[in-house]
C-alpha atoms as a PDB file:
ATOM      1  CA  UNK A   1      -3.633 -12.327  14.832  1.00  0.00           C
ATOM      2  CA  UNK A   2      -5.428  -8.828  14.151  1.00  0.00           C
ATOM      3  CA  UNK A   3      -3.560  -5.670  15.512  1.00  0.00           C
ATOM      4  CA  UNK A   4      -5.653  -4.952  18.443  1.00  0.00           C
ATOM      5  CA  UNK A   5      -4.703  -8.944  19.886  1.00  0.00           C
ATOM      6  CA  UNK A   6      -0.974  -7.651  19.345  1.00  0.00           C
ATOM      7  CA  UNK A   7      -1.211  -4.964  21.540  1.00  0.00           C
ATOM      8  CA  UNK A   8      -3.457  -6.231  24.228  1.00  0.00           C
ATOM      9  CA  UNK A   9      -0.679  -9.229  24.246  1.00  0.00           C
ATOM     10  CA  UNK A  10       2.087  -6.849  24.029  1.00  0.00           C
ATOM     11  CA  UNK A  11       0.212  -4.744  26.748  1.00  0.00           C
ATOM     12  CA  UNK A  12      -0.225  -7.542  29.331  1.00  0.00           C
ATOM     13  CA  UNK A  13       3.377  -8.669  29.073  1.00  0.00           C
ATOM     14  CA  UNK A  14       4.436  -4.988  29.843  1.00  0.00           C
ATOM     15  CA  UNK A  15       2.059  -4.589  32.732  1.00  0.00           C
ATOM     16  CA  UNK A  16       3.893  -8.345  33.968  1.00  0.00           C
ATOM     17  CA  UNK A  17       7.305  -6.843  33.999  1.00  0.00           C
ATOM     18  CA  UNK A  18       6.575  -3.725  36.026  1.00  0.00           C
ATOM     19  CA  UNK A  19       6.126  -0.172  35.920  1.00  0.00           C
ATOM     20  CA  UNK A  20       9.653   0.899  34.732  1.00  0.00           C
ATOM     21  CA  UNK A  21       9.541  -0.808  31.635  1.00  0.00           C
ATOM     22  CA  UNK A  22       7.851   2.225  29.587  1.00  0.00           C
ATOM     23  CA  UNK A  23      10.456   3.886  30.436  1.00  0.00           C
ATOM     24  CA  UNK A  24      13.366   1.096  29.550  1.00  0.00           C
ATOM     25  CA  UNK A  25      11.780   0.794  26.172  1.00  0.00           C
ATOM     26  CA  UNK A  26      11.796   4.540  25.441  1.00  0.00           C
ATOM     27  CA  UNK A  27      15.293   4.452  26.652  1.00  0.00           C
ATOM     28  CA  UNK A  28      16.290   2.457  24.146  1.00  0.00           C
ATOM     29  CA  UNK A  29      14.762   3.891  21.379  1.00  0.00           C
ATOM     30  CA  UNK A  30      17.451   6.463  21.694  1.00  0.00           C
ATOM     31  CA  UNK A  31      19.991   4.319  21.082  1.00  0.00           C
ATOM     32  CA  UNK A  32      21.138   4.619  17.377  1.00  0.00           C
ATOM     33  CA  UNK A  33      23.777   1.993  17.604  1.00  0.00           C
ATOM     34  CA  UNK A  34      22.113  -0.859  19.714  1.00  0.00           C
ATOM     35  CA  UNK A  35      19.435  -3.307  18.842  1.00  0.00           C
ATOM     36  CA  UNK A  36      16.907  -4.484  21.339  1.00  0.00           C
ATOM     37  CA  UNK A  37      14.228  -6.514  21.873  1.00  0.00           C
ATOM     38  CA  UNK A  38      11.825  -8.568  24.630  1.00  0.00           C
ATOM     39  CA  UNK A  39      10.220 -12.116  24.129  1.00  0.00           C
ATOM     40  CA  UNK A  40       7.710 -13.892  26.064  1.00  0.00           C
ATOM     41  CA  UNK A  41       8.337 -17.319  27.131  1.00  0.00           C
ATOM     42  CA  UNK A  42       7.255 -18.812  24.138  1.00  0.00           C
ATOM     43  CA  UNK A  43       9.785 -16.733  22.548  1.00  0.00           C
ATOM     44  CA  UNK A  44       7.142 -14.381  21.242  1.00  0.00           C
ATOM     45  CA  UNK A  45       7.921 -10.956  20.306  1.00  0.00           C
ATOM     46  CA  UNK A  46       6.733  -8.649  22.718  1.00  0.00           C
ATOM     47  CA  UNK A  47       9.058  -5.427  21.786  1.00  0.00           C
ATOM     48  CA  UNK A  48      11.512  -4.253  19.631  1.00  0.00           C
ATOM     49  CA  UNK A  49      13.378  -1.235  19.464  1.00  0.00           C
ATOM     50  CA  UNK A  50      13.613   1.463  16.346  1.00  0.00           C
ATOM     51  CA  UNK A  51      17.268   0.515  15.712  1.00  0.00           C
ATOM     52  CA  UNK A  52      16.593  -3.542  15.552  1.00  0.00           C
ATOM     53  CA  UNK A  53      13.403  -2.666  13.512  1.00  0.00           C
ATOM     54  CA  UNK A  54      15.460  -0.561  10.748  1.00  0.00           C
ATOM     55  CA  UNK A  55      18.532  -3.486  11.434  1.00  0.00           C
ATOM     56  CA  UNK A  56      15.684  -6.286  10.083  1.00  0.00           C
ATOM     57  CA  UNK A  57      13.884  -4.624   8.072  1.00  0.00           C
ATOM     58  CA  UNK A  58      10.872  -4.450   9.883  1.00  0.00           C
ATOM     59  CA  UNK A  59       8.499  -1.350   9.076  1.00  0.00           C
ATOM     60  CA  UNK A  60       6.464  -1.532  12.293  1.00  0.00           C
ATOM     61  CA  UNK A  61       7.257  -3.116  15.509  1.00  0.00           C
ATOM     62  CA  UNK A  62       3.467  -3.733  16.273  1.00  0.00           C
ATOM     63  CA  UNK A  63       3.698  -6.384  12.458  1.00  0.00           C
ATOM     64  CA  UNK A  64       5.916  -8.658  14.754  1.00  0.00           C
ATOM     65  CA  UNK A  65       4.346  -8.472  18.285  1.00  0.00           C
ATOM     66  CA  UNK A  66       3.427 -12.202  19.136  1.00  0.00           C
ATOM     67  CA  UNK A  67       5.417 -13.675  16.601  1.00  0.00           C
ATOM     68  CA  UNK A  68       8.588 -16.325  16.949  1.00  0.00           C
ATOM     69  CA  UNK A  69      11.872 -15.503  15.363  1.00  0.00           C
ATOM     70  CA  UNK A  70      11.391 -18.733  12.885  1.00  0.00           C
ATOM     71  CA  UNK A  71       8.311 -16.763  11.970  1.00  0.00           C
ATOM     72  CA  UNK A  72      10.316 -13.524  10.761  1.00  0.00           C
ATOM     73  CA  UNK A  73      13.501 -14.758   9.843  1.00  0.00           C
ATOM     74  CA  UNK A  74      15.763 -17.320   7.915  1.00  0.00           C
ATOM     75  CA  UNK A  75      15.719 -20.549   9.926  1.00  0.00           C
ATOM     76  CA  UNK A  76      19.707 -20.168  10.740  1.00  0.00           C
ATOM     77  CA  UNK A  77      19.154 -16.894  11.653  1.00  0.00           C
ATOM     78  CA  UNK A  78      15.846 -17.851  13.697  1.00  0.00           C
ATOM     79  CA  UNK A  79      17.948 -20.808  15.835  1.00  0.00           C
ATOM     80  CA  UNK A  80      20.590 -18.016  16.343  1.00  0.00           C
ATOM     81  CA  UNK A  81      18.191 -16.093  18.360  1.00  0.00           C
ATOM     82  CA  UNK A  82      15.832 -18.147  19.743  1.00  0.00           C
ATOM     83  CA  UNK A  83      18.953 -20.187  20.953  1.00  0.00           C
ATOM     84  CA  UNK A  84      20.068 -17.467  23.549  1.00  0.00           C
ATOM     85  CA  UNK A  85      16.660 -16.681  24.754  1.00  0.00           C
ATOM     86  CA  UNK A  86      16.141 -20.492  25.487  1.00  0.00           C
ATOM     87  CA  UNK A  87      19.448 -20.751  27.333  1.00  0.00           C
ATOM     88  CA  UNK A  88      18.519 -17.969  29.339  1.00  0.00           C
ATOM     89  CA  UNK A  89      15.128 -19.274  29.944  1.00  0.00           C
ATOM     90  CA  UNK A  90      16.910 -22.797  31.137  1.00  0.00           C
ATOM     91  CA  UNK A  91      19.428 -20.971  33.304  1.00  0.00           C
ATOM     92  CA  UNK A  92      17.672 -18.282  34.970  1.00  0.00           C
ATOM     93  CA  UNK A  93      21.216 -16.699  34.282  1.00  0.00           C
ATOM     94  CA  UNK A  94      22.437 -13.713  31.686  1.00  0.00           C
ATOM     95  CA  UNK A  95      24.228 -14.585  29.052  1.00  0.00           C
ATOM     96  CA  UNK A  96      26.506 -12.064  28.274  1.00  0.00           C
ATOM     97  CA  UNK A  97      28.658 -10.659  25.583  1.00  0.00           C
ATOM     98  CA  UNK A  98      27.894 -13.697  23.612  1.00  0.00           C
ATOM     99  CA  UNK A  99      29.466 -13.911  20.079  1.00  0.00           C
ATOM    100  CA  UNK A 100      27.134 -14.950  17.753  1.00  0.00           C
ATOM    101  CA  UNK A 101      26.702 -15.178  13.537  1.00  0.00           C
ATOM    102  CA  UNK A 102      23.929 -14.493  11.204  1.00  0.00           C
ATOM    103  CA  UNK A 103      23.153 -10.777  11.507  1.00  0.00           C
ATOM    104  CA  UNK A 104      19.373  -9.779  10.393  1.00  0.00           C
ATOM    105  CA  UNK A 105      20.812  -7.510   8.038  1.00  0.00           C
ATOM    106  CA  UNK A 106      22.781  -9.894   6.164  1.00  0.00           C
ATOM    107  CA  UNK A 107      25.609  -8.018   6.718  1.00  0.00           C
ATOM    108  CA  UNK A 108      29.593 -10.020   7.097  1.00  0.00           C
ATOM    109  CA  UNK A 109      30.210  -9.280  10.417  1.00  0.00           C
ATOM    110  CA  UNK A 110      28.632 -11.111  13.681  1.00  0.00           C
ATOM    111  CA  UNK A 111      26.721  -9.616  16.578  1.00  0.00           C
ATOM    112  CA  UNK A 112      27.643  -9.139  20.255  1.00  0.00           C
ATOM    113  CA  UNK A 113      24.496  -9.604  22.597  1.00  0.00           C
ATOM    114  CA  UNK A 114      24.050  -9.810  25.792  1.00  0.00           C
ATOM    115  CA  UNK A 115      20.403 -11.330  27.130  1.00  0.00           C
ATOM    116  CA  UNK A 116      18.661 -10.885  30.451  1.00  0.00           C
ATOM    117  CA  UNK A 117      15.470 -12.983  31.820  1.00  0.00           C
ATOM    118  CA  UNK A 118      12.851 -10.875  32.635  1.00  0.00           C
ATOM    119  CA  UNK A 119      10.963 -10.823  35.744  1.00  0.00           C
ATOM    120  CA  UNK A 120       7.646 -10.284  37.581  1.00  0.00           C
ATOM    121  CA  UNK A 121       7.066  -8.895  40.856  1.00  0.00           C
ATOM    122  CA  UNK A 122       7.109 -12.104  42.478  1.00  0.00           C
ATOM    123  CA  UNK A 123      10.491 -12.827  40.942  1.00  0.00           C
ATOM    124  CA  UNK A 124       9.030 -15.456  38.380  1.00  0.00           C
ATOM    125  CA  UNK A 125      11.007 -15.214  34.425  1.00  0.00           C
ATOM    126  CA  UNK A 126       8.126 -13.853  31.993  1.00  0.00           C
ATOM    127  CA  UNK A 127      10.663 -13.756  28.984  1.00  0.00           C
ATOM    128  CA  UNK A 128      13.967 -12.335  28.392  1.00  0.00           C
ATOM    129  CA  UNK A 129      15.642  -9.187  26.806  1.00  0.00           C
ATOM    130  CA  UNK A 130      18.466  -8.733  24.644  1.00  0.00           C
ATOM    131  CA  UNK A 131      20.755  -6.008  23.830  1.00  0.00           C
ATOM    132  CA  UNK A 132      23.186  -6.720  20.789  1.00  0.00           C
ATOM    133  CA  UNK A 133      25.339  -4.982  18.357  1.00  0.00           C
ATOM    134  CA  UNK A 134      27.203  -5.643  15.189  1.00  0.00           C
ATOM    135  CA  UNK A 135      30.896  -5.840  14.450  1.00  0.00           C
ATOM    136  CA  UNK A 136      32.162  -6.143  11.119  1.00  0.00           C
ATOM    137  CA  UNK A 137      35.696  -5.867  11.694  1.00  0.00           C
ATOM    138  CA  UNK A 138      36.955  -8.452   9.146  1.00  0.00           C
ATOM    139  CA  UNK A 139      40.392  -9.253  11.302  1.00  0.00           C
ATOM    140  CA  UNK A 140      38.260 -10.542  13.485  1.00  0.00           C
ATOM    141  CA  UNK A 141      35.599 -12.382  12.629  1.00  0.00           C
ATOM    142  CA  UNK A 142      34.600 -16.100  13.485  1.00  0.00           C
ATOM    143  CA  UNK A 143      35.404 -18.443  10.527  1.00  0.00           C
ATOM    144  CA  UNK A 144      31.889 -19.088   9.454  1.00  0.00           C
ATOM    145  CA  UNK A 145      32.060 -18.246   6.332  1.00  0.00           C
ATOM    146  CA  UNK A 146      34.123 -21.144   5.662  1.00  0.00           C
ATOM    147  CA  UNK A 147      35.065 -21.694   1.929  1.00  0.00           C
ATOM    148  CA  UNK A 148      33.463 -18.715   1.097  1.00  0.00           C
ATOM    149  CA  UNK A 149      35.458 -16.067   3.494  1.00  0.00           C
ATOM    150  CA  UNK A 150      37.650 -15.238   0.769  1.00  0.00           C
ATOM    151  CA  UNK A 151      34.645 -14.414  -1.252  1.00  0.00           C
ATOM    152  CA  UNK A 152      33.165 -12.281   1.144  1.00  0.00           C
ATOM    153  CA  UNK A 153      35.998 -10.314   2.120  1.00  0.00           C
ATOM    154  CA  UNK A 154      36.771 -10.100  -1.279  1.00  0.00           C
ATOM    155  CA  UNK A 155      32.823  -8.323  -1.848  1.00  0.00           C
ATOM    156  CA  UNK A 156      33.441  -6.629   0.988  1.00  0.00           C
ATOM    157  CA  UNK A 157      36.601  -4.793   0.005  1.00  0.00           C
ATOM    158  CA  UNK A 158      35.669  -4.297  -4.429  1.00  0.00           C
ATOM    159  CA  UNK A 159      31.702  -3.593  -3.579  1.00  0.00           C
ATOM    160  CA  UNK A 160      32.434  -0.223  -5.631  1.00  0.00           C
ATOM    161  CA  UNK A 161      33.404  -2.551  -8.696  1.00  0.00           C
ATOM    162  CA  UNK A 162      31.358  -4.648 -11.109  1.00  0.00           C
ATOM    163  CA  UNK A 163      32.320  -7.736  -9.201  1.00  0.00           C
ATOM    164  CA  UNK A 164      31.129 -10.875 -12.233  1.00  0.00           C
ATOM    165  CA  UNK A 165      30.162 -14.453 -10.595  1.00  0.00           C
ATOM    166  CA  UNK A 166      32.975 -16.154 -12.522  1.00  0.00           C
ATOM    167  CA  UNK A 167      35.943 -14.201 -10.519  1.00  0.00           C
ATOM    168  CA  UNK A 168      34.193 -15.493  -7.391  1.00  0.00           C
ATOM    169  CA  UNK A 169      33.398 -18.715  -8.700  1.00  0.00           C
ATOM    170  CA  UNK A 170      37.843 -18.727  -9.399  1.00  0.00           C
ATOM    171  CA  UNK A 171      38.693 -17.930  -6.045  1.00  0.00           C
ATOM    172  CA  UNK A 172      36.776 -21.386  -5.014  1.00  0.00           C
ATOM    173  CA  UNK A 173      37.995 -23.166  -7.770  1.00  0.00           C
ATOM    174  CA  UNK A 174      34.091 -24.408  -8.546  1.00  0.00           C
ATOM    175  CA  UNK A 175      32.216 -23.865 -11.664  1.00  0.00           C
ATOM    176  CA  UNK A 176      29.832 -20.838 -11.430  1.00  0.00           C
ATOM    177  CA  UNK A 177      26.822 -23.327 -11.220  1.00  0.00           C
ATOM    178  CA  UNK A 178      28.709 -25.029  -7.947  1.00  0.00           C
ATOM    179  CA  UNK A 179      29.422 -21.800  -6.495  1.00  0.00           C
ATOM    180  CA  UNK A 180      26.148 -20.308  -6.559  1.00  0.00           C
ATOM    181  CA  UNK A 181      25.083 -22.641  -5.439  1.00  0.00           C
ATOM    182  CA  UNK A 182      27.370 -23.267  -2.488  1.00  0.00           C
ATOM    183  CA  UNK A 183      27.416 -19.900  -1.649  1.00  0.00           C
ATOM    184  CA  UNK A 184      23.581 -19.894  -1.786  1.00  0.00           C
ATOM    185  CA  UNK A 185      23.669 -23.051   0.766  1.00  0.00           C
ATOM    186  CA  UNK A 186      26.479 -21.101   3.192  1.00  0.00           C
ATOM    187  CA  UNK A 187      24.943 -17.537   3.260  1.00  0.00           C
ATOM    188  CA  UNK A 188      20.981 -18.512   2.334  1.00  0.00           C
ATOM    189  CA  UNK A 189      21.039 -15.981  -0.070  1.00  0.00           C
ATOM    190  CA  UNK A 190      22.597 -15.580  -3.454  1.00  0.00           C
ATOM    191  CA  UNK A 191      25.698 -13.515  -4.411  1.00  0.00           C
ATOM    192  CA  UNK A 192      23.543 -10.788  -6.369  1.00  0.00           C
ATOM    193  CA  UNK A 193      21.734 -10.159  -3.307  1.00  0.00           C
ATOM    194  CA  UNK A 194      24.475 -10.692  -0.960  1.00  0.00           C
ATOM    195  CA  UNK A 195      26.349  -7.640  -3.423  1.00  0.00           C
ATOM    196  CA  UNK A 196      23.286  -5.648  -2.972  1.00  0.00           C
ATOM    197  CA  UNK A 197      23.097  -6.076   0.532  1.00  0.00           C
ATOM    198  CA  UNK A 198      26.631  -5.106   1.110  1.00  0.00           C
ATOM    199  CA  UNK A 199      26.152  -1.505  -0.813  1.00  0.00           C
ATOM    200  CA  UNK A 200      22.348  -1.482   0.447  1.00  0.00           C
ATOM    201  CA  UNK A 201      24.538  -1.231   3.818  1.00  0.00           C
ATOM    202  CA  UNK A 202      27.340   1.272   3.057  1.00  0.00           C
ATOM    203  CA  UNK A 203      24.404   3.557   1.941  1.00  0.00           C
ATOM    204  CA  UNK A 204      22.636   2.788   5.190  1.00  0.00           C
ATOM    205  CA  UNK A 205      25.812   4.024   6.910  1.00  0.00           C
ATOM    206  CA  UNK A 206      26.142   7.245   4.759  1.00  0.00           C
ATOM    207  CA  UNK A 207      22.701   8.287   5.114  1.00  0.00           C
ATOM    208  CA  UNK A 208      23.020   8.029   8.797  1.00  0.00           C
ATOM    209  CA  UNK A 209      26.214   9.766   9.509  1.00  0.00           C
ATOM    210  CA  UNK A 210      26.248  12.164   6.601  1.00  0.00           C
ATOM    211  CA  UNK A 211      24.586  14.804   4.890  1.00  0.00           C
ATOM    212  CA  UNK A 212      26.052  13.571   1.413  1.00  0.00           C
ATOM    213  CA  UNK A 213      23.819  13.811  -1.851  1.00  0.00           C
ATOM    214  CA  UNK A 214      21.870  10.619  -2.418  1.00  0.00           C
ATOM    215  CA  UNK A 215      23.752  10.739  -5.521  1.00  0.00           C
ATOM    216  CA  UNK A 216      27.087  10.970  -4.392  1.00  0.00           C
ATOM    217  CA  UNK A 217      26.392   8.255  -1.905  1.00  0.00           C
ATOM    218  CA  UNK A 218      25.179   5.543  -4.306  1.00  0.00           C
ATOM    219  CA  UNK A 219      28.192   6.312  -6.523  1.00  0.00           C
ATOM    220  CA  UNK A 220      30.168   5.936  -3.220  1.00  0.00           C
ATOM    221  CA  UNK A 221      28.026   2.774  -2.441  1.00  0.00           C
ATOM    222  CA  UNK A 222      28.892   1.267  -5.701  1.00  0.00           C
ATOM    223  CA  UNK A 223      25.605   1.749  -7.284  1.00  0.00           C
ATOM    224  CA  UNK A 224      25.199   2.539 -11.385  1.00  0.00           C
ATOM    225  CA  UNK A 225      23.350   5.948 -10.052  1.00  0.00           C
ATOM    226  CA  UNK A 226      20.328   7.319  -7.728  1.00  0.00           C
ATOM    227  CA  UNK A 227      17.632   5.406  -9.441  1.00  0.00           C
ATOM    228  CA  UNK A 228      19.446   2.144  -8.868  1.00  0.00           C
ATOM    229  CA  UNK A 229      19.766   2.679  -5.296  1.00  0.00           C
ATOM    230  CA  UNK A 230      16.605   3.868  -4.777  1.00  0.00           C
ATOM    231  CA  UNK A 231      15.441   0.416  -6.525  1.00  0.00           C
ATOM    232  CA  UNK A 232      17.168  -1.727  -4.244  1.00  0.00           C
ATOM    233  CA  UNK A 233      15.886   0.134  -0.901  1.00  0.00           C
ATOM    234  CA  UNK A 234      12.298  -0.110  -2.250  1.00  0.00           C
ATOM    235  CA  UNK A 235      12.693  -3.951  -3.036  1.00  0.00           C
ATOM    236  CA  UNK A 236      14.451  -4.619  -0.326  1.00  0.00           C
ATOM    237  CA  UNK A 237      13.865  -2.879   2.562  1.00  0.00           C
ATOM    238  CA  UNK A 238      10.228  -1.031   1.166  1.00  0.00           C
ATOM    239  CA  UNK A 239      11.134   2.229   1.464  1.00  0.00           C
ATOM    240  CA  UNK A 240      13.469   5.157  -0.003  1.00  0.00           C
ATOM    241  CA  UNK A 241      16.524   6.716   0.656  1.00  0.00           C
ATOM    242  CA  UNK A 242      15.601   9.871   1.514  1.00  0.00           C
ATOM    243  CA  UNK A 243      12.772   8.705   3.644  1.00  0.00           C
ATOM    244  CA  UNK A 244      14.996   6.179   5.331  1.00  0.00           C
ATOM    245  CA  UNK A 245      17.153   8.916   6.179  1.00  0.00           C
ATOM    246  CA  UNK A 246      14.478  11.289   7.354  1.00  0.00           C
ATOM    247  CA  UNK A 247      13.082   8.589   9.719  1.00  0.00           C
ATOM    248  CA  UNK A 248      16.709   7.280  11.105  1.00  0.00           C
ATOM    249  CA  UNK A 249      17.664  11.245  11.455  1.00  0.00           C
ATOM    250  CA  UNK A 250      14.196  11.461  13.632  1.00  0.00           C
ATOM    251  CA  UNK A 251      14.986   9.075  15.867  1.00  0.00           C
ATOM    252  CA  UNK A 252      18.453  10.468  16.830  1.00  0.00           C
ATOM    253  CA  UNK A 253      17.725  13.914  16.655  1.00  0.00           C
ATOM    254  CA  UNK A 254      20.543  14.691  13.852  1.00  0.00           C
ATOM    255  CA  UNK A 255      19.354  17.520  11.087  1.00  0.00           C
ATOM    256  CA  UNK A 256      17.958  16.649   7.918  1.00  0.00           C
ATOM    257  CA  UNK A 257      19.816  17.887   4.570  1.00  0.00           C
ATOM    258  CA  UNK A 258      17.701  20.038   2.812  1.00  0.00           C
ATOM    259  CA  UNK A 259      17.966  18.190  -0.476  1.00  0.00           C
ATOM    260  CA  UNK A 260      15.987  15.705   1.826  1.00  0.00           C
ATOM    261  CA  UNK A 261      13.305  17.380   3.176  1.00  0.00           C
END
């Protein structure tokens, strides 16, 4: 589909849902903390917020206009969402404060969404909306991690440490073979990256909140220095640190550092 089909689509569905929901969107675009999105009826992606687009990676929101979720993301991930939407669709009702797994960021915790149909002027459901968030308190999260919730806590807590596959492989009592690949099978990625994503995350939170070097905050991220941080943000989200900070810090309105400008 070229660009200009993407936002006539994306046009039409926002001309179907009325003439307040410019200004919904831009509302929540100013919400640093919260993750939104609209989908058609065919669960096509007709919006997304900046927040949701830096929370899966996505550099554009106009690259995933009239796409599915099994289109974007992992396929337990993609039945996660789509699941919600369809209920909603089914039930004409809101789900809300639903607990769900699988966050697009790959991160431990489990989001908190709440999903709305959306309506036309003559009342008919054109799609639905969803606002969600994500916890990572470990005393609370669901027990989907299953055999490997040790292991993840255990990332979670030493991600500052040279963490080697055979301690994790102990704490299953498998072979590292069987526990790569278990934990491969569990969390659809393997441990290296689930590592990297846990520090590519800590450094997402410190270059958000804080005006910390980008070298103090991959030491604090448990990164070997700068250069291997700024690695694993171009690889895996395609961009930089500083210019990941410069774009979040735009969006809210926080100062830059000047080492970043």
């Amino acid at each position: 589909m070229t660009l200009r089909k993407r936002r006539k689509m994306q046009q039409d569905f926002m001309k179907a849902a009325g003439p307040n929901t410019a200004a919904f969107r831009a509302l929540m675009d100013t919400l640093p903390d919260v993750c939104f999105y609209m989908k058609d009826l065919d669960c096509r992606i007709m919006a997304l917020n900046r927040r949701n687009c830096e929370v899966c990676n996505i550099k554009n929101e106009l690259d995933v206009i009239g796409k599915r979720s099994d289109e974007v993301f992992a396929p337990a991930e993609a039945e996660s969402f789509m699941a919600l939407d369809l209920e909603v669709q089914s039930s004409r009702k809101p789900v809300i404060n639903r607990v769900e797994t699988h966050p697009a960021d790959k991160s431990p915790g489990f989001t908190i969404s709440s999903v709305y149909p959306v309506k036309n002027r003559l009342g008919d459901i054109i799609g639905t909306m969803r606002l969600y968030r994500i916890a990572t308190s470990h005393d609370s999260q669901p027990e989907w991690h299953g055999r490997m919730k040790k292991v993840t806590s255990y990332i979670q807590s030493h991600y500052m440490e040279e963490i080697p596959l055979s301690l994790l492989a102990k704490m299953t009592g498998c072979s590292v073979s069987q526990f790569k690949r278990i934990f491969t099978r569990t969390l659809e990625m393997s441990p290296g990256r689930y590592i990297i994503n846990t520090r590519l995350n800590v450094a997402r939170s410190l270059l958000e909140t804080t005006n910390r070097l980008l070298s103090d905050i991959a030491q604090e991220s448990g990164f070997y220095d700068q250069s291997h941080m700024t690695r694993a943000f171009k690889t895996i989200r395609q961009t930089t640190p500083g210019k990941y900070r410069r774009e979040h810090r735009a969006i809210t309105g926080k100062d830059i550092p000047a080492s970043d400008r």
